[in-house]
Protein backbone atom coordinates (compact mmCIF):
# COMPACT_ATOMS: atom_id res chain seq x y z
CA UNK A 1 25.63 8.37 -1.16
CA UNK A 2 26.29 10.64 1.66
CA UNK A 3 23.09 12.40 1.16
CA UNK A 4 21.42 9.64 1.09
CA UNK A 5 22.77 8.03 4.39
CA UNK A 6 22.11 11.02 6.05
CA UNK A 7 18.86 11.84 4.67
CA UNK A 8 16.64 8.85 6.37
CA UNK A 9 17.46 8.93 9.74
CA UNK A 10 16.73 12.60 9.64
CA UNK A 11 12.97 11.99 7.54
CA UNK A 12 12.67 9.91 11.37
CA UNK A 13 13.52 11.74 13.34
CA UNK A 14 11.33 14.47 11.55
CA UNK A 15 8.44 12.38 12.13
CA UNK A 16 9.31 11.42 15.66
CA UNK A 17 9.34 15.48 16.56
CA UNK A 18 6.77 16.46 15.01
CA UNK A 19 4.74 13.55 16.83
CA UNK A 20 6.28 14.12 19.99
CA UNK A 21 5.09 17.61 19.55
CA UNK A 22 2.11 16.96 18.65
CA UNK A 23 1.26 14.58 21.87
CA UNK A 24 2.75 17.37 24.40
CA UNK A 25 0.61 20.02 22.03
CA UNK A 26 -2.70 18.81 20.23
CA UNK A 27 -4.33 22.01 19.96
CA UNK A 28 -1.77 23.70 16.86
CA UNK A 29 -2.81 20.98 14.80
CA UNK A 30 -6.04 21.36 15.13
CA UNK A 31 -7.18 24.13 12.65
CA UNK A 32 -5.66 21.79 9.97
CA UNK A 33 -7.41 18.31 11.43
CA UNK A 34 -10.84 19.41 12.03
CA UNK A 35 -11.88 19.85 8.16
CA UNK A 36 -10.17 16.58 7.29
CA UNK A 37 -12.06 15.03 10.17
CA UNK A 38 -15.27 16.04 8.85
CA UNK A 39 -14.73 15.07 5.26
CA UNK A 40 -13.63 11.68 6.58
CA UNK A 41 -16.57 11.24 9.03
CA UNK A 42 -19.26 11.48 5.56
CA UNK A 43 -17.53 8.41 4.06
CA UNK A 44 -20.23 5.55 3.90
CA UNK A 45 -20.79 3.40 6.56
CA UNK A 46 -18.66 1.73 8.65
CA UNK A 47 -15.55 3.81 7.37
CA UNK A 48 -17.24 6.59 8.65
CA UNK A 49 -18.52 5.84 12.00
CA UNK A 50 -14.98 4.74 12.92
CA UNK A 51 -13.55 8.51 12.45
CA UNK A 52 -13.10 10.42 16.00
CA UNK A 53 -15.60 13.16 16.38
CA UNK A 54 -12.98 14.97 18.77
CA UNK A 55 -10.33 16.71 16.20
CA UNK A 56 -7.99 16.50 19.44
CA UNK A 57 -8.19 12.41 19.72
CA UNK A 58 -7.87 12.48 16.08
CA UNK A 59 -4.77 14.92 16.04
CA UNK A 60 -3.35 12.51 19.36
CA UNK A 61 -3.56 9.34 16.93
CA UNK A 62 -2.11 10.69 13.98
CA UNK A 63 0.58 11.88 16.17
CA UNK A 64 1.42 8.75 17.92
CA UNK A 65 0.93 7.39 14.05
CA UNK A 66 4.00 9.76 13.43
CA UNK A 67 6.24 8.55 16.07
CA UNK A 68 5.54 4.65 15.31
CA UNK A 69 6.42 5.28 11.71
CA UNK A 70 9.36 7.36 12.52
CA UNK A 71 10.90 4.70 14.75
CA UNK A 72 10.06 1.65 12.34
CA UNK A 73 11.42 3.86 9.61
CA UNK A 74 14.39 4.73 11.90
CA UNK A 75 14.82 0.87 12.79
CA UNK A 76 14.39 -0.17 9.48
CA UNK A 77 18.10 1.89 8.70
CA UNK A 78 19.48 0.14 11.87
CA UNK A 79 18.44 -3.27 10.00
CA UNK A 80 19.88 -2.42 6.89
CA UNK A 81 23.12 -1.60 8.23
CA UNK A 82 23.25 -4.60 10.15
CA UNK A 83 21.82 -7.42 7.93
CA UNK A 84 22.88 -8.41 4.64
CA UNK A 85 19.48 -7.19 3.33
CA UNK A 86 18.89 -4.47 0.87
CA UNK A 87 16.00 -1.52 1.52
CA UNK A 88 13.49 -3.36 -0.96
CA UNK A 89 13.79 -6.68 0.84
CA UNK A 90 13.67 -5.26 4.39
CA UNK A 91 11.20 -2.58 3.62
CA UNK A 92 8.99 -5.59 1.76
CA UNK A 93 8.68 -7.48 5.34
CA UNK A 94 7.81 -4.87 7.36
CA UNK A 95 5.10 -4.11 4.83
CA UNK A 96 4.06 -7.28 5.20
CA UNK A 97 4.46 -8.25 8.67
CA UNK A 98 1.04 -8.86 10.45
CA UNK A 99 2.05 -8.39 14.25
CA UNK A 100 3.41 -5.04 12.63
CA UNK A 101 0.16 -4.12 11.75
CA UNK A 102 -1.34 -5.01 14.40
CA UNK A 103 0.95 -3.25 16.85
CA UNK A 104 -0.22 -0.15 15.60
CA UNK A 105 -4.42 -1.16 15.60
CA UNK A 106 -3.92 -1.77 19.12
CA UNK A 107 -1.63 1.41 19.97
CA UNK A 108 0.78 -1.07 21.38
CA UNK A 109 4.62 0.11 21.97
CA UNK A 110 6.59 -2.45 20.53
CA UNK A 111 7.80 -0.64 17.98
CA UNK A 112 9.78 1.45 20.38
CA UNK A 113 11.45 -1.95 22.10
CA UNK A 114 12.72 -3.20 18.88
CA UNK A 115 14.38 0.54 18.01
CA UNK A 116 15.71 -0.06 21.41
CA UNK A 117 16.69 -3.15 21.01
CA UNK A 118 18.24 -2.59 17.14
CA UNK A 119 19.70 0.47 18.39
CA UNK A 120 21.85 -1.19 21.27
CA UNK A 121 22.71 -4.19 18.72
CA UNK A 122 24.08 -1.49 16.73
CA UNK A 123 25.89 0.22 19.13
CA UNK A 124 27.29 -3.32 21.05
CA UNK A 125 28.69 -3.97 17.30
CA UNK A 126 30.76 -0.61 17.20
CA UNK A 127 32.69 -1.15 20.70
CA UNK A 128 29.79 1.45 22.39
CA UNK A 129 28.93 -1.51 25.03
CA UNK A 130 28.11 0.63 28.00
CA UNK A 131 25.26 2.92 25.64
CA UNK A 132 23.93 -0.59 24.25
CA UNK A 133 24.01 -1.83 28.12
CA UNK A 134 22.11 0.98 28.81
CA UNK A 135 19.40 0.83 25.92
CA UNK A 136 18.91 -3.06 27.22
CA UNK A 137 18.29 -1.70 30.43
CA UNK A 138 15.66 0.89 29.40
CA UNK A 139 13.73 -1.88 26.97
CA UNK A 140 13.71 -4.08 30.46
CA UNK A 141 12.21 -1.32 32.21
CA UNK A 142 9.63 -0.87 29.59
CA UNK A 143 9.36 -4.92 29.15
CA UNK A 144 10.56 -7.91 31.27
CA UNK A 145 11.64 -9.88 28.71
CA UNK A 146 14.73 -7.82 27.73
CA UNK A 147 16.36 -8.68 30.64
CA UNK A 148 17.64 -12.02 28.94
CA UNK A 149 20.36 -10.20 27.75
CA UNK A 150 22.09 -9.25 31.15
CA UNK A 151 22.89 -12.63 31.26
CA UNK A 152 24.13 -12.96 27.92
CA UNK A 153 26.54 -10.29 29.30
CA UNK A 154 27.52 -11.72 32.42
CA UNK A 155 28.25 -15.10 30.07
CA UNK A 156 30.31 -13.24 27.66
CA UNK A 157 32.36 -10.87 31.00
CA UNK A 158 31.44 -7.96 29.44
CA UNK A 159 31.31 -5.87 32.73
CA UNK A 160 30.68 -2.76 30.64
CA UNK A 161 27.47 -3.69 28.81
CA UNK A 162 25.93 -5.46 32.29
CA UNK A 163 26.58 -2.33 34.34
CA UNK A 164 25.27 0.04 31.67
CA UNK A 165 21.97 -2.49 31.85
CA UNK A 166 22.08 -2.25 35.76
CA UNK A 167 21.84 1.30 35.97
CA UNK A 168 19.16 1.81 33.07
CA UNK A 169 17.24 -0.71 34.97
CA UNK A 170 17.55 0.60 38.61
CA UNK A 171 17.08 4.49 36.56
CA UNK A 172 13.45 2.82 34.94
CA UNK A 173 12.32 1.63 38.22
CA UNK A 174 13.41 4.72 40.25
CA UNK A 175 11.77 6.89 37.59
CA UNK A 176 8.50 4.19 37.97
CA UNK A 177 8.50 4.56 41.56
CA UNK A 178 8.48 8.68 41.44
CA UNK A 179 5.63 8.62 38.83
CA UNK A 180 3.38 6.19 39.84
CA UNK A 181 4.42 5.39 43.49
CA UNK A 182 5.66 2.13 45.76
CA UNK A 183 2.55 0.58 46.51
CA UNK A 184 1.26 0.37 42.05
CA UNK A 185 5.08 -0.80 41.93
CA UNK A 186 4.52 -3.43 44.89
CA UNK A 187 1.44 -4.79 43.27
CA UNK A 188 3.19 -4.90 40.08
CA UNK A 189 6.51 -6.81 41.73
CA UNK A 190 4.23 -9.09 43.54
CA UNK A 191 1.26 -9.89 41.92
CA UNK A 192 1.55 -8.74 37.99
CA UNK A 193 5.21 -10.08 37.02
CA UNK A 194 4.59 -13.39 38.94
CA UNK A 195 1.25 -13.91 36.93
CA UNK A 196 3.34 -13.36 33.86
CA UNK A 197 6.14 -15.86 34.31
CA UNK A 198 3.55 -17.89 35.05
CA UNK A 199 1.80 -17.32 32.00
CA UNK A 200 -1.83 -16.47 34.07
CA UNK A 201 -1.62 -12.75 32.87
CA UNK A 202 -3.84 -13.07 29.52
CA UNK A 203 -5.58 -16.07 28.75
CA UNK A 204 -3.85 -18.81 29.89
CA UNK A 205 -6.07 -21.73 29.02
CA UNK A 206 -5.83 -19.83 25.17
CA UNK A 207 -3.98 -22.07 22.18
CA UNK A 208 -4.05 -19.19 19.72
CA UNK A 209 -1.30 -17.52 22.52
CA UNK A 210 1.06 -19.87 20.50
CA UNK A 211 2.94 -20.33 24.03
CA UNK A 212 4.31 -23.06 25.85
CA UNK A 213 3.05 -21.71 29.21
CA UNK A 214 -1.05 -22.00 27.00
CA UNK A 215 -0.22 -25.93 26.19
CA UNK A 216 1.11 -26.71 29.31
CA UNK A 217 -2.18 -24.88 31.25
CA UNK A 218 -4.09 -27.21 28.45
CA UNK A 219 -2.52 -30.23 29.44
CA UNK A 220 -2.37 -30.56 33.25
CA UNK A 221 -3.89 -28.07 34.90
CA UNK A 222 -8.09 -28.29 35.53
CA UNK A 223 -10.45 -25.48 35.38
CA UNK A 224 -13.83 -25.91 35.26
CA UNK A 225 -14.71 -23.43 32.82
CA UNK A 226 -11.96 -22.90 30.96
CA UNK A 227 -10.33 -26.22 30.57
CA UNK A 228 -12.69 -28.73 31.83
CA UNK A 229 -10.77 -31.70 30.21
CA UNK A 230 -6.80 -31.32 30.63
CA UNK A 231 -4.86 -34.17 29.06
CA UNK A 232 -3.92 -35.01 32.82
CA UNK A 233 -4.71 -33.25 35.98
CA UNK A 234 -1.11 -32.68 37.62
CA UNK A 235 -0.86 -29.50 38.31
CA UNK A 236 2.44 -29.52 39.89
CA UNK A 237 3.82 -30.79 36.79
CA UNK A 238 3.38 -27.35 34.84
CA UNK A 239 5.37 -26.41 37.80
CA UNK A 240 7.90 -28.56 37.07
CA UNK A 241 8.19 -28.83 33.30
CA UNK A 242 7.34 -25.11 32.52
CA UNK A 243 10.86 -24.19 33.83
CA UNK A 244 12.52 -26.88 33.11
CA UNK A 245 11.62 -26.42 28.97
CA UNK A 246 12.28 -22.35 28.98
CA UNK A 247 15.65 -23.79 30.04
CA UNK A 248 16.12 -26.07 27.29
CA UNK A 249 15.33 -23.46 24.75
CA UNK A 250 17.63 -20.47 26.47
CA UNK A 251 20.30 -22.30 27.80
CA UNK A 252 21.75 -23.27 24.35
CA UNK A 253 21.71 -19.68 23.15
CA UNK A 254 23.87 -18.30 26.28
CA UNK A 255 26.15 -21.37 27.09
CA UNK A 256 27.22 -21.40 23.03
CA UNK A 257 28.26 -17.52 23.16
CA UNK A 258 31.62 -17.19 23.20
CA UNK A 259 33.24 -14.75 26.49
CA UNK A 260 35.26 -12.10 25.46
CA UNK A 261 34.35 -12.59 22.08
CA UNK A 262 33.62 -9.52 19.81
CA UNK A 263 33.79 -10.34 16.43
CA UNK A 264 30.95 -8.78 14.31
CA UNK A 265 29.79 -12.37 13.08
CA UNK A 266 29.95 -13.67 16.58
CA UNK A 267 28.14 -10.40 18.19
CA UNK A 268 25.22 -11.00 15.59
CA UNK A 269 24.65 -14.57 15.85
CA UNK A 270 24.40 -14.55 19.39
CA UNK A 271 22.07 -11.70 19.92
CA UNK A 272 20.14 -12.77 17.52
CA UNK A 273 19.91 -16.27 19.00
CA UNK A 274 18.87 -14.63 22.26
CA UNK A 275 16.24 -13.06 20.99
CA UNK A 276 14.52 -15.74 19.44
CA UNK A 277 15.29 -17.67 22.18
CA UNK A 278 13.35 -15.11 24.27
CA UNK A 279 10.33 -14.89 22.00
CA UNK A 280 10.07 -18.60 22.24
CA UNK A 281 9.97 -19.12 25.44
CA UNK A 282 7.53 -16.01 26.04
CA UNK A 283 4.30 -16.38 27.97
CA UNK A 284 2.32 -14.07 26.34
CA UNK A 285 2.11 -13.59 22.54
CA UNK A 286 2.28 -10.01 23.25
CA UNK A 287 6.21 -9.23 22.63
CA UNK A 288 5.64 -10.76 18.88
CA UNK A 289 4.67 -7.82 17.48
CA UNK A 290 7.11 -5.46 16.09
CA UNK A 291 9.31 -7.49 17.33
CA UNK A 292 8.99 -10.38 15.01
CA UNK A 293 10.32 -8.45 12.04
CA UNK A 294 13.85 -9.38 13.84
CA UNK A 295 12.85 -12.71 12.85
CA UNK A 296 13.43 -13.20 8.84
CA UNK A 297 16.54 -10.48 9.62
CA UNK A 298 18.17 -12.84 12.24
CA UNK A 299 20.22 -15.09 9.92
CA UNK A 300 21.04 -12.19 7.44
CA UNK A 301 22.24 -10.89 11.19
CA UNK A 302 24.42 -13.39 11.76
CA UNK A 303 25.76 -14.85 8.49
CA UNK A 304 26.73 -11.94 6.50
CA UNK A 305 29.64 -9.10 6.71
CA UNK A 306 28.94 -5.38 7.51
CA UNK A 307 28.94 -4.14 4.10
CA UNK A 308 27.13 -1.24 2.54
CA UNK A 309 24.64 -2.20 -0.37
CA UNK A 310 22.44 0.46 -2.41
C-alpha cells in the first residue's frame, strides 16, 4: 500500500520533469524524435499531413503533452484522496471528459489551474491554509476567476488563507509587470479584464458560449451584424441584470459557509460550491475545460469522509 501511494505522484512528477526539460531543452530529444517523425509523416492522408515537419515543434508538443498528463495524473491522486471515488471511477471521467480533451487540442493551460486549485483544496483540508492561500493566489494570477475564493476567505475569517492569496497575487502581478512590462499590464487592467466581466472578450453575441453574459447580449443588446433582432433593445438592462444574476448564483455559496468553520465535510462542500458557483456565472466558456472534471467529483467532495479506498 505504501508503495503504491508513493509510486503515482512520483510516475507525475516523472513526467512533469522530463517535460519541463524537454521545453527548456528540445534539442537532446531530438536524435530519438526525428525517425518517429518521419515514419509518422508517410501515414495516409490527412493523418499524415498533420505531423510537424520540424522534429523540434514535434519534440516541444510531446513535451508539453508530458507535463499536461503529469499534472492530470498528479490531480487525479489529489481527487482520489479527497472524494469518495475510487481510481476506476475517477480515472473513467477524465477519460471521458470532452473539455479535457479539448484542453489539450488547443494547448490550453487549464489543466495546471485545476492541480492548483486541487492542490490548495488539499492542503486548506490538512490545516496548511496559508500554502492553499497562496496556490489560490497563483491560479488568480494565471486566471481571474480564482479570485472568488478570497472572499470565501474573508467570509469564513480565515486571515491566514486570504493573506497567503494576497501575496501570491501581488507576487503574479509583480512577476507580470517585470516580464512583460506596465504599459501590456495597463492595457490588460483597462481594456482586456473589463471586456471579460463584461463578457465582450470572445464572442459575445455566441449561444454555444453556454453563458449568461451570451443570452443576455442576445436578448437586449442590438448589433447589426451580429444580433440584428434582440428580444428587446435595452441595453442598459444587461447592465443591470448581468450583475444582479452573477449575484444570485454566488451569493448563496459564500453567505451559507460557515466562519471559523473547519470541519472536513464543511471545507469540501463549500469549496466545491464556490467553484461551481464560479463556472456558472463565467463569461467565457473558456475556464470549463479541465476544470469541469471537478464537476461529477463535487458531491463525492462534499458528502463523503476522508477515507482510503483501493
Amino acid at each position: 500500500m505504501l508503495i503504491r501511494r508513493i509510486a503515482r505522484p512520483l510516475l507525475s512528477a516523472v513526467f512533469i520533469g522530463q517535460g519541463v526539460e524537454t521545453l527548456r531543452n528540445p534539442k537532446v530529444t531530438l536524435e530519438a524524435t526525428e525517425p518517429t517523425i518521419a515514419a509518422l509523416r508517410t501515414l495516409p492522408e490527412p493523418l499524415g499531413d498533420k505531423v510537424p515537419s520540424n522534429p523540434e515543434t514535434a519534440a516541444r508538443i510531446n513535451a508539453a503533452v508530458q507535463v499536461g498528463g503529469g499534472l492530470l495524473l498528479a490531480t487525479v491522486a489529489l481527487l482520489r484522496s479527497l472524494a469518495s471515488l475510487t481510481w476506476r471511477h475517477i480515472l473513467l471521467i477524465a477519460a471521458l471528459s470532452v473539455p479535457l480533451r479539448v484542453n489539450f487540442q488547443l494547448g490550453q493551460y487549464y489543466v495546471l489551474l485545476l492541480f492548483l486549485l486541487t492542490l490548495a483544496c488539499w492542503l486548506y483540508l490538512r490545516q496548511k491554509r496559508f500554502a492553499a492561500g497562496l496556490l489560490v493566489g497563483l491560479a488568480a494570477g494565471l486566471k481571474i476567476f480564482p479570485i472568488v475564493y478570497f472572499i470565501l476567505f474573508l467570509r469564513k475569517r480565515d486571515w491566514r488563507a486570504f493573506a497567503g492569496g494576497v501575496v501570491a497575487s501581488v507576487g503574479s502581478f509583480a512577476v507580470s509587470i517585470w516580464l512583460f512590462g506596465w504599459e501590456l499590464n495597463w492595457i490588460y487592467l483597462a481594456q482586456v479584464l473589463p471586456a471579460t466581466f463584461r463578457g465582450e472578450a470572445l464572442a459575445p453575441y455566441n449561444l454555444q458560449a453556454a453563458s449568461l453574459s451570451s443570452l443576455l447580449h442576445r436578448l437586449f443588446i442590438y448589433e447589426p451584424q451580429l444580433n440584428p433582432h434582440p428580444a428587446v433593445n435595452i441595453p442598459w438592462m444587461f447592465s443591470v441584470v448581468h450583475p444582479l444574476l452573477q449575484m444570485v448564483v454566488v451569493a448563496p455559496a459564500i453567505l451559507l459557509a460557515v466562519p471559523e468553520e473547519y470541519g472536513p465535510r464543511r471545507v469540501r462542500l463549500e469549496w466545491a460550491a464556490v467553484l461551481l458557483a464560479t463556472l456558472a456565472i463565467s463569461t467565457s466558456p473558456a475556464p470549463m475545460p479541465s476544470i469541469a472534471i471537478f464537476r461529477p467529483t463535487s458531491p463525492g467532495m462534499a458528502n463523503s469522509p476522508m477515507r482510503r479506498r483501493r
